[in-house]
C-alpha atoms as a PDB file:
ATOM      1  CA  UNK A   1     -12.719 -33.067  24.672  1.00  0.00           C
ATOM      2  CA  UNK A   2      -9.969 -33.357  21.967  1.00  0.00           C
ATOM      3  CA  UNK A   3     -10.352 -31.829  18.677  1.00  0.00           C
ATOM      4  CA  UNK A   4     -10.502 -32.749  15.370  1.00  0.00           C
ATOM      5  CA  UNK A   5      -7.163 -30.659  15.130  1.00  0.00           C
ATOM      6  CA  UNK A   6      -5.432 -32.457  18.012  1.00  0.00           C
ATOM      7  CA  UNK A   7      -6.203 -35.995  16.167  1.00  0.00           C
ATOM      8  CA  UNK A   8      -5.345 -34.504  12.992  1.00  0.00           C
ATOM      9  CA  UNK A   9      -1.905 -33.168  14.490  1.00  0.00           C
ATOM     10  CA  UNK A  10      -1.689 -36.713  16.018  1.00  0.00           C
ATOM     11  CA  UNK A  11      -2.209 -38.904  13.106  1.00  0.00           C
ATOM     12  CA  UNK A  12      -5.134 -40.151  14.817  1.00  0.00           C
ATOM     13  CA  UNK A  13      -7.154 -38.642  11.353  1.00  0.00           C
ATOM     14  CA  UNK A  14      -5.302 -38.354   8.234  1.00  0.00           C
ATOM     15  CA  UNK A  15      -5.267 -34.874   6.557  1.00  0.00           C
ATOM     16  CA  UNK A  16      -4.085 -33.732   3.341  1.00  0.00           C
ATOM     17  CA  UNK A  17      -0.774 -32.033   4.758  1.00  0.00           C
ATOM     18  CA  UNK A  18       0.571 -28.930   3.112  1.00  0.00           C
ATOM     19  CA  UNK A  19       3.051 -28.256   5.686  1.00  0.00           C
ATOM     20  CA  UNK A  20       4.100 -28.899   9.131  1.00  0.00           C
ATOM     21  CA  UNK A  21       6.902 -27.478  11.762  1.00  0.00           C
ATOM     22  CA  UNK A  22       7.350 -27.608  15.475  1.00  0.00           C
ATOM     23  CA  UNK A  23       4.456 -25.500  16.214  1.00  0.00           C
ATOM     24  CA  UNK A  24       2.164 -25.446  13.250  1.00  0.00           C
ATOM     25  CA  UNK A  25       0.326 -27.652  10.677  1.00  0.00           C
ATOM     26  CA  UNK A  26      -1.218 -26.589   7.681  1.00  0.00           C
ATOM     27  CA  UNK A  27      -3.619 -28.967   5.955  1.00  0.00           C
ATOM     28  CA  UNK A  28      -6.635 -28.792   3.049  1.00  0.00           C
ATOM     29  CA  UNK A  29      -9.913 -28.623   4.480  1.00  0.00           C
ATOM     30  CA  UNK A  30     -12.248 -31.388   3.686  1.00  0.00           C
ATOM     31  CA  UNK A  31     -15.259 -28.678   3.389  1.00  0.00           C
ATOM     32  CA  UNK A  32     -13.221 -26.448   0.818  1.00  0.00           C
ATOM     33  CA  UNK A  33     -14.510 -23.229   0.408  1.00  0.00           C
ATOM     34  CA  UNK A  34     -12.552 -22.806  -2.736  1.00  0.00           C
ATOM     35  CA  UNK A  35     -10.649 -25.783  -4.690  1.00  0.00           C
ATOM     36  CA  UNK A  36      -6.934 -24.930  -2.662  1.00  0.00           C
ATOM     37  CA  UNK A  37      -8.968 -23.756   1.054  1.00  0.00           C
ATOM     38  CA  UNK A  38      -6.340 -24.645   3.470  1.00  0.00           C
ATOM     39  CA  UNK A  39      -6.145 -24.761   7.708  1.00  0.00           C
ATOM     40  CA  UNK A  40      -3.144 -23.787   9.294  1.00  0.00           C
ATOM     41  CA  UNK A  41      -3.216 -24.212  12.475  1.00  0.00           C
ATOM     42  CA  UNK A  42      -1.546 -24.140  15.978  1.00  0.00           C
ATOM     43  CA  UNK A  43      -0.176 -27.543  17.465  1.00  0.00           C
ATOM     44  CA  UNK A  44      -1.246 -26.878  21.144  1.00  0.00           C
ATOM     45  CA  UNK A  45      -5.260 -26.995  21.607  1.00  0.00           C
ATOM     46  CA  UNK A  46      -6.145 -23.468  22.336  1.00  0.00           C
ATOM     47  CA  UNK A  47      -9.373 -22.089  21.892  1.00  0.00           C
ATOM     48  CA  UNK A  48      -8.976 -18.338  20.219  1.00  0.00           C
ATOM     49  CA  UNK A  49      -6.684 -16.023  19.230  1.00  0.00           C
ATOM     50  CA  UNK A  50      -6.985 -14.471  22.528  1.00  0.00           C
ATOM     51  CA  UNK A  51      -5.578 -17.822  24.281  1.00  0.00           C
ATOM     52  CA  UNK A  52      -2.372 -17.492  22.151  1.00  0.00           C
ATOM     53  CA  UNK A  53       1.228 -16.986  23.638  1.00  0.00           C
ATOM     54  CA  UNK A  54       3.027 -14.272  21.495  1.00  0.00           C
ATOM     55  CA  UNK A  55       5.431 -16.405  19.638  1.00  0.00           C
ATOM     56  CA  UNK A  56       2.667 -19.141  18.745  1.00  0.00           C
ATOM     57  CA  UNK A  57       0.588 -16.372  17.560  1.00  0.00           C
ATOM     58  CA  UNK A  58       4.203 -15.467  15.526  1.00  0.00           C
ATOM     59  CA  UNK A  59       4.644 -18.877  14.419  1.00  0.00           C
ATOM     60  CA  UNK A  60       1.276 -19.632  13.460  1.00  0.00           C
ATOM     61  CA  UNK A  61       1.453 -16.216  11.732  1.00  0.00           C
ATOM     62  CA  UNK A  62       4.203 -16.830  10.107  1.00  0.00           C
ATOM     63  CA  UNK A  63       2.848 -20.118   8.243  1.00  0.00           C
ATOM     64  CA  UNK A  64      -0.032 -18.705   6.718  1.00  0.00           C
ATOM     65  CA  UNK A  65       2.639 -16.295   4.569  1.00  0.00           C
ATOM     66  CA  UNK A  66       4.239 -19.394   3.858  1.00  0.00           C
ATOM     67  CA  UNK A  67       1.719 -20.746   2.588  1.00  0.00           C
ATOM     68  CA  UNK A  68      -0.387 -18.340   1.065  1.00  0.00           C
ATOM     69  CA  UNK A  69       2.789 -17.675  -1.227  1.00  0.00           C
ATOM     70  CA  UNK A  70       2.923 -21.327  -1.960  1.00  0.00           C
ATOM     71  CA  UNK A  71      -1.132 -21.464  -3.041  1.00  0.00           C
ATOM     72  CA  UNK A  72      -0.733 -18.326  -4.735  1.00  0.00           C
ATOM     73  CA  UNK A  73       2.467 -19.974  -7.162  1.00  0.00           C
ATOM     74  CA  UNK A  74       0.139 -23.528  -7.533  1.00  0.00           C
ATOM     75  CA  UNK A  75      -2.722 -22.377  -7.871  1.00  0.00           C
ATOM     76  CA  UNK A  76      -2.661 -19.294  -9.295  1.00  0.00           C
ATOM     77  CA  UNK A  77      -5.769 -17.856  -7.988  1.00  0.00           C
ATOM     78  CA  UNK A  78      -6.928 -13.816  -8.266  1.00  0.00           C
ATOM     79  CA  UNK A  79      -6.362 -13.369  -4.836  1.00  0.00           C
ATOM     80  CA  UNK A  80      -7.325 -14.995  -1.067  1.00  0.00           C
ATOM     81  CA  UNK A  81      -8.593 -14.086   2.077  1.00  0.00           C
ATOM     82  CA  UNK A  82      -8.022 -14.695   5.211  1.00  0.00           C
ATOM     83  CA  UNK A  83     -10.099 -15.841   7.661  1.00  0.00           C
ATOM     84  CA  UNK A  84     -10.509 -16.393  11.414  1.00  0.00           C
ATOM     85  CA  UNK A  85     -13.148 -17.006  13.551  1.00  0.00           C
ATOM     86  CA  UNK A  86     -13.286 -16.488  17.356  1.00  0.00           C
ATOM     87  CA  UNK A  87     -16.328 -17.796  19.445  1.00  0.00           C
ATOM     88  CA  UNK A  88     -19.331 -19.299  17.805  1.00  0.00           C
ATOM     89  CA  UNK A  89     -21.387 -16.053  17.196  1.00  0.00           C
ATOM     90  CA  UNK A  90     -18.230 -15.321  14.638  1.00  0.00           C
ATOM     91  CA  UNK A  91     -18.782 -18.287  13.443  1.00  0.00           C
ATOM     92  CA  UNK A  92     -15.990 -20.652  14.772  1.00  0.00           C
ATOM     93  CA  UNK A  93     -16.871 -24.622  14.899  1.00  0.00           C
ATOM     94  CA  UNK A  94     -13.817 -26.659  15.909  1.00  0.00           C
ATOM     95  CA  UNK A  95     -12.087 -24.525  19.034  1.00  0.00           C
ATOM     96  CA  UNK A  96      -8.916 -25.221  18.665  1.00  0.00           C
ATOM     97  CA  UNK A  97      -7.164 -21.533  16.913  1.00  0.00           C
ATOM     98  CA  UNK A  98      -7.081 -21.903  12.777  1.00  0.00           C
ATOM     99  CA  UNK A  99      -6.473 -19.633  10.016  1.00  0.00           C
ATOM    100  CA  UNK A 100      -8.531 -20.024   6.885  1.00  0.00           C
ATOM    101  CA  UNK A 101      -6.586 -19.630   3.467  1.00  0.00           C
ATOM    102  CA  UNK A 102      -9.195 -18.693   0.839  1.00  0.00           C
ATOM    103  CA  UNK A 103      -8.181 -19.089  -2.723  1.00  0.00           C
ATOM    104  CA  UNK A 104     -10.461 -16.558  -4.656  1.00  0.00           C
ATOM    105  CA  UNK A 105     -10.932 -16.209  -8.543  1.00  0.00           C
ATOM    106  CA  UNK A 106     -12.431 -13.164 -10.360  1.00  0.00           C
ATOM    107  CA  UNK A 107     -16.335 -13.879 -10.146  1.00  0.00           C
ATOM    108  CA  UNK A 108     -16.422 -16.980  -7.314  1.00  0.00           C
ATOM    109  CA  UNK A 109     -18.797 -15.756  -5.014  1.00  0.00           C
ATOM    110  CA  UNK A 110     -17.058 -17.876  -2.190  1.00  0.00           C
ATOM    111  CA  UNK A 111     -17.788 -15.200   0.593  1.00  0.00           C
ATOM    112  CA  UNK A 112     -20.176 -12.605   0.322  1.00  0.00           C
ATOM    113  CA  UNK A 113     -19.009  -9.242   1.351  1.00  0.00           C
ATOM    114  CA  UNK A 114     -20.498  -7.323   4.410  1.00  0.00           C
ATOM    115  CA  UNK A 115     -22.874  -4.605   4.189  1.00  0.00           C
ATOM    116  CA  UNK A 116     -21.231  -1.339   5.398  1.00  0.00           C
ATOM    117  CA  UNK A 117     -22.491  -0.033   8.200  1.00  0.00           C
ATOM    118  CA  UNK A 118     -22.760   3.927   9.546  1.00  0.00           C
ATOM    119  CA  UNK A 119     -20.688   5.573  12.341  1.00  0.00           C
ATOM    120  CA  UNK A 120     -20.860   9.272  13.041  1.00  0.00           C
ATOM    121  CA  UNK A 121     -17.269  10.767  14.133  1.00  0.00           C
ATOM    122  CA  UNK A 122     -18.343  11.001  17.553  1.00  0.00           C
ATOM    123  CA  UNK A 123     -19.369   7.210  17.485  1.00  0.00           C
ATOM    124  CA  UNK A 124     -16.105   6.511  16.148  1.00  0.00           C
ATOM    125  CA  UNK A 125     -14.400   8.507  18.771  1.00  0.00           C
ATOM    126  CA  UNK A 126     -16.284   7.108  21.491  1.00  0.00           C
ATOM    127  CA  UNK A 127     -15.578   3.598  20.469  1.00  0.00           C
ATOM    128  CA  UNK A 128     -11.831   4.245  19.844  1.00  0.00           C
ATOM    129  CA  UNK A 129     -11.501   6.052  23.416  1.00  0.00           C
ATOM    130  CA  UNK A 130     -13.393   2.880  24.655  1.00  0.00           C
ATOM    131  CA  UNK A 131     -11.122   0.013  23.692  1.00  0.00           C
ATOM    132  CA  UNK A 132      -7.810   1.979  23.811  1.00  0.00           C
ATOM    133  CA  UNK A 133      -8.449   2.437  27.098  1.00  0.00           C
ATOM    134  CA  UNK A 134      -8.288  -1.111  28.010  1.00  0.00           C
ATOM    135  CA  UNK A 135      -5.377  -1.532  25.127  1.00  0.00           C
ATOM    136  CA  UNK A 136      -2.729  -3.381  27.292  1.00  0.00           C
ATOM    137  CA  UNK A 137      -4.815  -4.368  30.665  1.00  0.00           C
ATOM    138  CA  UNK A 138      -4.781  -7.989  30.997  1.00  0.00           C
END
C-alpha cells in the first residue's frame, strides 16, 4: 500500500513544503510536536533506515543539516532533536524512512527524557563483543 509520504511526494496530498531535491522532501508535520516540527524524508518508499542505499541514507542525511540550520535561523528555538523511528515497537507509524526535526525551547516538555538504565562493565563488554561481531555481515 502507498504511503502518506509517496502521495505527499506525488502531489496526490498537499504538504507544507520546506524543501525538496532529487531524492528528498522535507515538509511540516500536520501533528507538530513543536510549532516548526518538520519531516524530511526519502523520495523512494522504503521502510527503515536499514532498507536505505548508502547515498540515500547521505542525501537524506544531508537535508536534515539543511534544514535544521534553516529552523534554527527562523525560528530561533533553544535547540532540536532529532528523531527516528524504526519498526512499530520504536514507535514508527507511516513506513516509509523519515527524520523528525524537533524545535525545542527552554522549559517545553515536548519529549520526555529516558530513564537511565544500569550496565555493569562486563554487560557492556558482552554486548559490545556481541554486535561488533556481526558489524559488517550482511
Amino acid at each position: 500500500m502507498t504511503s502518506i509520504f509517496t502521495k505527499i511526494v506525488s502531489g496526490e496530498i498537499p504538504s507544507a513544503k520546506v524543501y525538496e531535491d532529487d531524492l528528498t522532501l522535507a515538509f511540516l508535520d500536520i501533528n507538530p510536536a513543536s510549532r516548526g516540527h518538520t519531516l524530511v524524508i526519502c523520495k523512494p518508499e522504503l521502510p527503515s533506515l536499514l532498507d536505505l542505499p548508502p547515498d540515500l541514507l547521505v542525501a537524506t542525511t544531508r537535508t536534515t543539516q539543511l534544514v535544521a540550520r534553516a529552523l534554527m535561523a527562523a525560528l530561533e528555538p533553544d535547540g532540536f532533536n532529532i528523531l527516528q523511528n524504526n519498526g512499530s515497537a520504536a514507535g514508527q507509524v507511516v513506513f516509509h524512512y523519515h527524520v523528525h526535526i524537533i524545535p525545542r525551547w527552554s522549559g517545553d516538555r515536548v519529549l520526555t527524557p529516558w530513564r537511565p538504565g544500569a550496565a555493569s562493565p562486563s554487560d557492556l563488554r558482552d554486548i559490545a563483543a556481541l554486535i561488533a561481531a556481526q558489524v559488517g555481515k550482511e
